[in-house]
C-alpha atoms as a PDB file:
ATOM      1  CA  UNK A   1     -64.805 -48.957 119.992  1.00  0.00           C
ATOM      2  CA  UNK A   2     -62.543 -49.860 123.109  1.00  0.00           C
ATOM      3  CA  UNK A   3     -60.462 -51.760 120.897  1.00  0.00           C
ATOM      4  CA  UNK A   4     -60.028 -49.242 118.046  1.00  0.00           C
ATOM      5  CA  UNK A   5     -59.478 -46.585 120.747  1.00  0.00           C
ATOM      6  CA  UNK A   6     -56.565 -48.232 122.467  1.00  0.00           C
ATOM      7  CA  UNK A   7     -55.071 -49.260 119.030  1.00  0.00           C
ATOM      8  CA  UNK A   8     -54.679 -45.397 118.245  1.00  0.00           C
ATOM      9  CA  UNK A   9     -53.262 -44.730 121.553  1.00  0.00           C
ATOM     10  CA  UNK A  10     -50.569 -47.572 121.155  1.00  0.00           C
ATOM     11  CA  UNK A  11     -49.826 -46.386 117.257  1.00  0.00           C
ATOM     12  CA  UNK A  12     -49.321 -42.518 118.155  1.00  0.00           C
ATOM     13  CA  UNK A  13     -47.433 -43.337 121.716  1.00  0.00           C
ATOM     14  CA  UNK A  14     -45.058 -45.641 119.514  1.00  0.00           C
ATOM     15  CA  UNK A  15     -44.300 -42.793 117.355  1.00  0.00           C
ATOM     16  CA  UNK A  16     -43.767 -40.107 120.104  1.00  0.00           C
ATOM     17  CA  UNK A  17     -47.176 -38.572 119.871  1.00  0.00           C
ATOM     18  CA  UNK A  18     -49.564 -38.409 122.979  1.00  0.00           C
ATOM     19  CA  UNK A  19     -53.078 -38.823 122.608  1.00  0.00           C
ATOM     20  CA  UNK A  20     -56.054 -39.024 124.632  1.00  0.00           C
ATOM     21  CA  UNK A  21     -59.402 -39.857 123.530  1.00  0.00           C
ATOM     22  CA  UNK A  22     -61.737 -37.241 123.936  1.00  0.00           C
ATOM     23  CA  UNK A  23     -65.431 -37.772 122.868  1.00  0.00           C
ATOM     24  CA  UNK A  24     -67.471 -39.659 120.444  1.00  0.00           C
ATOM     25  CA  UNK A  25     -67.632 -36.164 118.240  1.00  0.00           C
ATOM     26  CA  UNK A  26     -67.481 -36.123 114.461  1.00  0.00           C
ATOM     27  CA  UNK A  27     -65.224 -32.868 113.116  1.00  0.00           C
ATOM     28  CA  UNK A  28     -65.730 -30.049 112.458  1.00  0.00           C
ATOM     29  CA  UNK A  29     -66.322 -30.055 107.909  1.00  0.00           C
ATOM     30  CA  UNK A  30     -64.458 -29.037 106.429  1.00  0.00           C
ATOM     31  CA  UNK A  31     -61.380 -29.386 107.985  1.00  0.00           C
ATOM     32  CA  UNK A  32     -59.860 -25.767 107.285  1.00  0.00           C
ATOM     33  CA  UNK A  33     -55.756 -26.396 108.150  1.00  0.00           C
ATOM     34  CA  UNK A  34     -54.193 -28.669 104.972  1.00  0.00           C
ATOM     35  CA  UNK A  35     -55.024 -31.843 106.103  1.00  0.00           C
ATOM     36  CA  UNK A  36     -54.651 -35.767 105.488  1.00  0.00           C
ATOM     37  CA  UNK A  37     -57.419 -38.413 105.547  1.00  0.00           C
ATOM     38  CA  UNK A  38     -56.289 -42.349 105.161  1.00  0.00           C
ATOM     39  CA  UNK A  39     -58.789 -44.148 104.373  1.00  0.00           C
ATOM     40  CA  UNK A  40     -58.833 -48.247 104.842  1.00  0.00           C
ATOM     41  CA  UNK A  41     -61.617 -51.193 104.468  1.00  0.00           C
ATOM     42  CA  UNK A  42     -61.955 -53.885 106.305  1.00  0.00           C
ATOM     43  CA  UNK A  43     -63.611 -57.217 105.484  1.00  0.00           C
ATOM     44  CA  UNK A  44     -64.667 -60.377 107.535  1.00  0.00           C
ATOM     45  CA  UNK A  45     -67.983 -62.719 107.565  1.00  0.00           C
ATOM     46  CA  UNK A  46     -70.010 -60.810 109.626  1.00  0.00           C
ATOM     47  CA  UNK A  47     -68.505 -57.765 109.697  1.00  0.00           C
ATOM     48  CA  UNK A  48     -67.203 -55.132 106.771  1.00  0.00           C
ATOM     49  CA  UNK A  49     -66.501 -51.861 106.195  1.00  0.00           C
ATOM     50  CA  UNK A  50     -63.888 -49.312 106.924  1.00  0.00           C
ATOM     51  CA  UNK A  51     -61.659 -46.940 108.873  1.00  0.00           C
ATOM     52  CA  UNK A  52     -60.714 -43.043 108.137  1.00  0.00           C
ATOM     53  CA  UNK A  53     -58.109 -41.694 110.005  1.00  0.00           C
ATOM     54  CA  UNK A  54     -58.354 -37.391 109.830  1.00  0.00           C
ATOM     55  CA  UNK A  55     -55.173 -35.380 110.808  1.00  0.00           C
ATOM     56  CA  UNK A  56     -53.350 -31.870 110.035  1.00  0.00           C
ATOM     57  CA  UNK A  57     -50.696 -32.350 108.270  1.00  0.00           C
ATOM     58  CA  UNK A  58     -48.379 -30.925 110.683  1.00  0.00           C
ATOM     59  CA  UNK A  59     -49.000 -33.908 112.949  1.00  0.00           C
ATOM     60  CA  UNK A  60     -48.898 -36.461 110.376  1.00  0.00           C
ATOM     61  CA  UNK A  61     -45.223 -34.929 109.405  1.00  0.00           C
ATOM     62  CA  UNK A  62     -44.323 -35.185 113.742  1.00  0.00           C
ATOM     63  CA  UNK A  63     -45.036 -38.517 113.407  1.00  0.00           C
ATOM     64  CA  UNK A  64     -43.623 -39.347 110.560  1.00  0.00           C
ATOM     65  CA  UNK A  65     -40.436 -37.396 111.969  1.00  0.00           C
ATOM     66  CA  UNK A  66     -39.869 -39.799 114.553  1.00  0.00           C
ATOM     67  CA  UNK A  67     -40.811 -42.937 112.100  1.00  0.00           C
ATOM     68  CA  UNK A  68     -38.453 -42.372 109.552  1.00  0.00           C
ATOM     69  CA  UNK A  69     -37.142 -38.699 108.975  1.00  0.00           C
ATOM     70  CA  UNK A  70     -38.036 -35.424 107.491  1.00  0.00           C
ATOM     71  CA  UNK A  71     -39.588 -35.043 104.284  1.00  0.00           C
ATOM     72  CA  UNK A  72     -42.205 -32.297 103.518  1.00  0.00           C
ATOM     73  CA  UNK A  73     -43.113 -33.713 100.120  1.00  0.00           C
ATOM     74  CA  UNK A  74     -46.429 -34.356  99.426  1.00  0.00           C
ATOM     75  CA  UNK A  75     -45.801 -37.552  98.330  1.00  0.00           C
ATOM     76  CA  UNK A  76     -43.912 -38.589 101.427  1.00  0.00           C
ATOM     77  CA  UNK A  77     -46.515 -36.732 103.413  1.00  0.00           C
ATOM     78  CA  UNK A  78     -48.928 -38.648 101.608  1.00  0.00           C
ATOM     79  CA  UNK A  79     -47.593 -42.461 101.879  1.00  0.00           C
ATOM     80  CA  UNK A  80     -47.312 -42.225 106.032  1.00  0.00           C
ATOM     81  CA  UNK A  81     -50.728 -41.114 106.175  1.00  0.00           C
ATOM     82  CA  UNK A  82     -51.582 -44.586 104.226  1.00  0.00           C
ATOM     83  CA  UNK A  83     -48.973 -46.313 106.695  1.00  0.00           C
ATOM     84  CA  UNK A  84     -50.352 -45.023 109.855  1.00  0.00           C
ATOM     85  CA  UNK A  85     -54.304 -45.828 108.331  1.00  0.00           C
ATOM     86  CA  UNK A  86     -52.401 -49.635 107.505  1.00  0.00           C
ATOM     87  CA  UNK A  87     -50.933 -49.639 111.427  1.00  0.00           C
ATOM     88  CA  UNK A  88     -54.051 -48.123 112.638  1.00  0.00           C
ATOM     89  CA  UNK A  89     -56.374 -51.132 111.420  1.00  0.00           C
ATOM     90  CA  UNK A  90     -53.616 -53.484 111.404  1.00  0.00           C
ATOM     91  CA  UNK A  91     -52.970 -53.024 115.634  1.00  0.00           C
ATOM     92  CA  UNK A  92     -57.227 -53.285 115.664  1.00  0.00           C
ATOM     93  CA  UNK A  93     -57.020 -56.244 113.827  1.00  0.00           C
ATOM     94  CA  UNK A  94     -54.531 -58.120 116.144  1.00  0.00           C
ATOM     95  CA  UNK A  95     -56.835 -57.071 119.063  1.00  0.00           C
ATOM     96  CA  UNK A  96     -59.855 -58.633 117.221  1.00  0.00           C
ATOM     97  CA  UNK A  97     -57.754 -61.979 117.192  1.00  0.00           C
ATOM     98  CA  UNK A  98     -58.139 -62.405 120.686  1.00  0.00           C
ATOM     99  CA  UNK A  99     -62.020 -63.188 119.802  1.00  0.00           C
ATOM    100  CA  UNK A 100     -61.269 -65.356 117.018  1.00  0.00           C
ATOM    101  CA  UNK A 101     -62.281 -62.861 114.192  1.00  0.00           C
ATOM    102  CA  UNK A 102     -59.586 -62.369 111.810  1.00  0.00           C
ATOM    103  CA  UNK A 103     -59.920 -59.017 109.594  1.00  0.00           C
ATOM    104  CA  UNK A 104     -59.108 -58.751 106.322  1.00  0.00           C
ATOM    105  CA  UNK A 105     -57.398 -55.483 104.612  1.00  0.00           C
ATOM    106  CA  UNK A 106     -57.742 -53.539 101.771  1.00  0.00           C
ATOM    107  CA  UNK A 107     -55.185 -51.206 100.347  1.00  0.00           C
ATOM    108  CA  UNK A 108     -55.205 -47.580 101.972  1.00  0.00           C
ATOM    109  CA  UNK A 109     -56.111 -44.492 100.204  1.00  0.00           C
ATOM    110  CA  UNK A 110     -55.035 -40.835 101.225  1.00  0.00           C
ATOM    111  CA  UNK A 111     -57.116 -37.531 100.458  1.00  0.00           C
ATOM    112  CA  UNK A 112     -55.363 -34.367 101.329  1.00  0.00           C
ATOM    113  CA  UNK A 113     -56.323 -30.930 101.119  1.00  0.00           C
ATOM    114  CA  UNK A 114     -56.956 -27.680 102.872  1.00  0.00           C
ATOM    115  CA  UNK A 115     -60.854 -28.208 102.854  1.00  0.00           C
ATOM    116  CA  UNK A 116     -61.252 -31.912 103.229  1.00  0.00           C
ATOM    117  CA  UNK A 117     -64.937 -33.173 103.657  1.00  0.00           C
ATOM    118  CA  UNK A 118     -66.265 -36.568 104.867  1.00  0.00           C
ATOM    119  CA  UNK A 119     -69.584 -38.185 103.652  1.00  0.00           C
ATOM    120  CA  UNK A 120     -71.961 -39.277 106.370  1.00  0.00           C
ATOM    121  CA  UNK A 121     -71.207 -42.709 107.460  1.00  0.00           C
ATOM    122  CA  UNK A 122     -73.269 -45.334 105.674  1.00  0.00           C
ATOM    123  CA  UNK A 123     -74.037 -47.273 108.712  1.00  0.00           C
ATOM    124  CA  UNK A 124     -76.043 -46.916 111.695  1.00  0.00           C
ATOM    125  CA  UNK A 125     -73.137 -47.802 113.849  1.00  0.00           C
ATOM    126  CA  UNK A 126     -70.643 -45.938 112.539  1.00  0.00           C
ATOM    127  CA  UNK A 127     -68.733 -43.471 115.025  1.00  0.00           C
ATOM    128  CA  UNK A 128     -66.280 -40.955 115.170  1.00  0.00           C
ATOM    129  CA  UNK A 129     -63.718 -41.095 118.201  1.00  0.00           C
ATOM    130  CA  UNK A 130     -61.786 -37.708 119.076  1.00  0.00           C
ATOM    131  CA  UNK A 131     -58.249 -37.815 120.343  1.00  0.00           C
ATOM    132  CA  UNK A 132     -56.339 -34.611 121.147  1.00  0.00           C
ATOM    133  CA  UNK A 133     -52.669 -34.195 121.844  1.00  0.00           C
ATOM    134  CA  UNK A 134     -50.838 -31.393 122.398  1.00  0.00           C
ATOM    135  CA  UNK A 135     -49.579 -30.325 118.970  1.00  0.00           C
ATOM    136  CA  UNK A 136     -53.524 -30.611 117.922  1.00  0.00           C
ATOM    137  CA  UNK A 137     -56.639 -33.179 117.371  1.00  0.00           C
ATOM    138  CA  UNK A 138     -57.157 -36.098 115.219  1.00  0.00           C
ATOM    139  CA  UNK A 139     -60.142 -38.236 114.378  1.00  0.00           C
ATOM    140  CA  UNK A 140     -61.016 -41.461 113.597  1.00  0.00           C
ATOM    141  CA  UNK A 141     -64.300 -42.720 111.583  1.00  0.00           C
ATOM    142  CA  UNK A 142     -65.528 -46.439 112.093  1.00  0.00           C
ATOM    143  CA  UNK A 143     -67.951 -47.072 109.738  1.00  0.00           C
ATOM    144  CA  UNK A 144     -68.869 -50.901 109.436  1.00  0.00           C
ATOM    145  CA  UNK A 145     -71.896 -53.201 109.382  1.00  0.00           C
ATOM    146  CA  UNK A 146     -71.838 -55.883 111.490  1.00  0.00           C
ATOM    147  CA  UNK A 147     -74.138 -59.262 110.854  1.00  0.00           C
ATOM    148  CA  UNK A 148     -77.184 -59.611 113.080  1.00  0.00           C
ATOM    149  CA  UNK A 149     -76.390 -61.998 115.991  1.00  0.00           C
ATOM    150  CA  UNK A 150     -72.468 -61.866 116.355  1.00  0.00           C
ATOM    151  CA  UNK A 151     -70.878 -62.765 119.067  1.00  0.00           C
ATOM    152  CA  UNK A 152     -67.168 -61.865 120.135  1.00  0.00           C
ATOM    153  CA  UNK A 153     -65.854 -64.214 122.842  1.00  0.00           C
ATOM    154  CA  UNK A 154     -62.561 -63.415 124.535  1.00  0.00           C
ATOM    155  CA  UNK A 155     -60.332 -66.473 123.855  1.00  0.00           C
ATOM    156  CA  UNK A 156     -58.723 -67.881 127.302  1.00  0.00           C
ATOM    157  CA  UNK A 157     -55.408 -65.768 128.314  1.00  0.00           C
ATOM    158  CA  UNK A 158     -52.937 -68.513 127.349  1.00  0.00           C
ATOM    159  CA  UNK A 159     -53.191 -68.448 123.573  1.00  0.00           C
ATOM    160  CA  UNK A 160     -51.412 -66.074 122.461  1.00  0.00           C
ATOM    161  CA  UNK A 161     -51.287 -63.466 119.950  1.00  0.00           C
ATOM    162  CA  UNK A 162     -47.862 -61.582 118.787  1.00  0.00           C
ATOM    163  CA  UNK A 163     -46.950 -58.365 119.739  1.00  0.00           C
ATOM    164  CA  UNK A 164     -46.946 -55.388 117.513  1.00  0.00           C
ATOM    165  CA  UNK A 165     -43.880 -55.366 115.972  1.00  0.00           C
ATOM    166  CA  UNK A 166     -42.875 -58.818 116.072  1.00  0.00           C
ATOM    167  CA  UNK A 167     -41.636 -60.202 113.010  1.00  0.00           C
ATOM    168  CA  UNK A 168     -43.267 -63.948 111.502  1.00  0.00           C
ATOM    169  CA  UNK A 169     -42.254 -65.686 108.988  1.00  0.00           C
ATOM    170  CA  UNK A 170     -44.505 -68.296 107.374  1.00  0.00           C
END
């Protein structure tokens, strides 16, 4: 979860939002300020499942602010909470390069509403991490099965893998 924790540090900081992480603590259901929920799987060998990302929707439209402009629309609204759930496993996937595991995404999916609800996570080790900020709180569910017996070893320092942002061409 150290991984997945710094990732949503990094994405929020790059967009002029501050979080901390706060607790392993799932939300309070439902969530009773409109809201936005992005919603992403994940697939690999030995691992699979997916991440939610749970925000008011007054600090998905700060961030989105800073990104690329105002627009209240739903359907602006909407589309950066799937681009910040894409960024969001997309920075956790880079990190999970550095252990030779390479993640592979599915298209995000937004729910919005003013009384959104989550299912219980499907798998024993799925968690929800807490950050607050100052404008609010936002959540984030990792729910994924991972095979029996993995092992993630740290590759050595000198191979490297690109920065966020950087631009490859194949």
């Amino acid at each position: 979860m150290r991984l997945l924790s710094e990732s949503t540090v990094e994405l929020f900081a790059e967009y002029g939002l501050t979080v901390t992480f706060s607790a392993f603590e799932k939300p309070d259901l439902p969530m009773t300020d409109p809201s936005l929920a992005g919603v992403i799987g994940f697939s690999h060998t030995s691992i699979r499942g997916s991440l939610t990302l749970l925000m008011e929707k007054k600090m998905v439209s700060m961030t989105r602010l800073t990104a690329v402009g105002a627009d209240e629309s739903d359907t602006a609204q909407q589309d950066w909470m799937a681009e910040l759930a894409n960024q969001l496993l997309g920075r956790k996937k880079n990190k999970m390069l550095r252990y030779s595991t390479t993640l592979g995404m599915s298209t995000p999916t937004v729910i919005s509403g003013k009384s959104i609800t989550i299912s219980p996570p499907r798998s024993r080790d799925a968690r929800w991490l807490k950050f607050s900020a100052a404008s609010g709180v936002l959540h984030v569910l990792c729910d994924c099965g991972v095979r029996e017996g993995l092992e993630l070893t740290l590759l050595d320092s000198h191979e490297s893998v690109s920065a966020e942002g950087d631009l490859l061409l194949f």
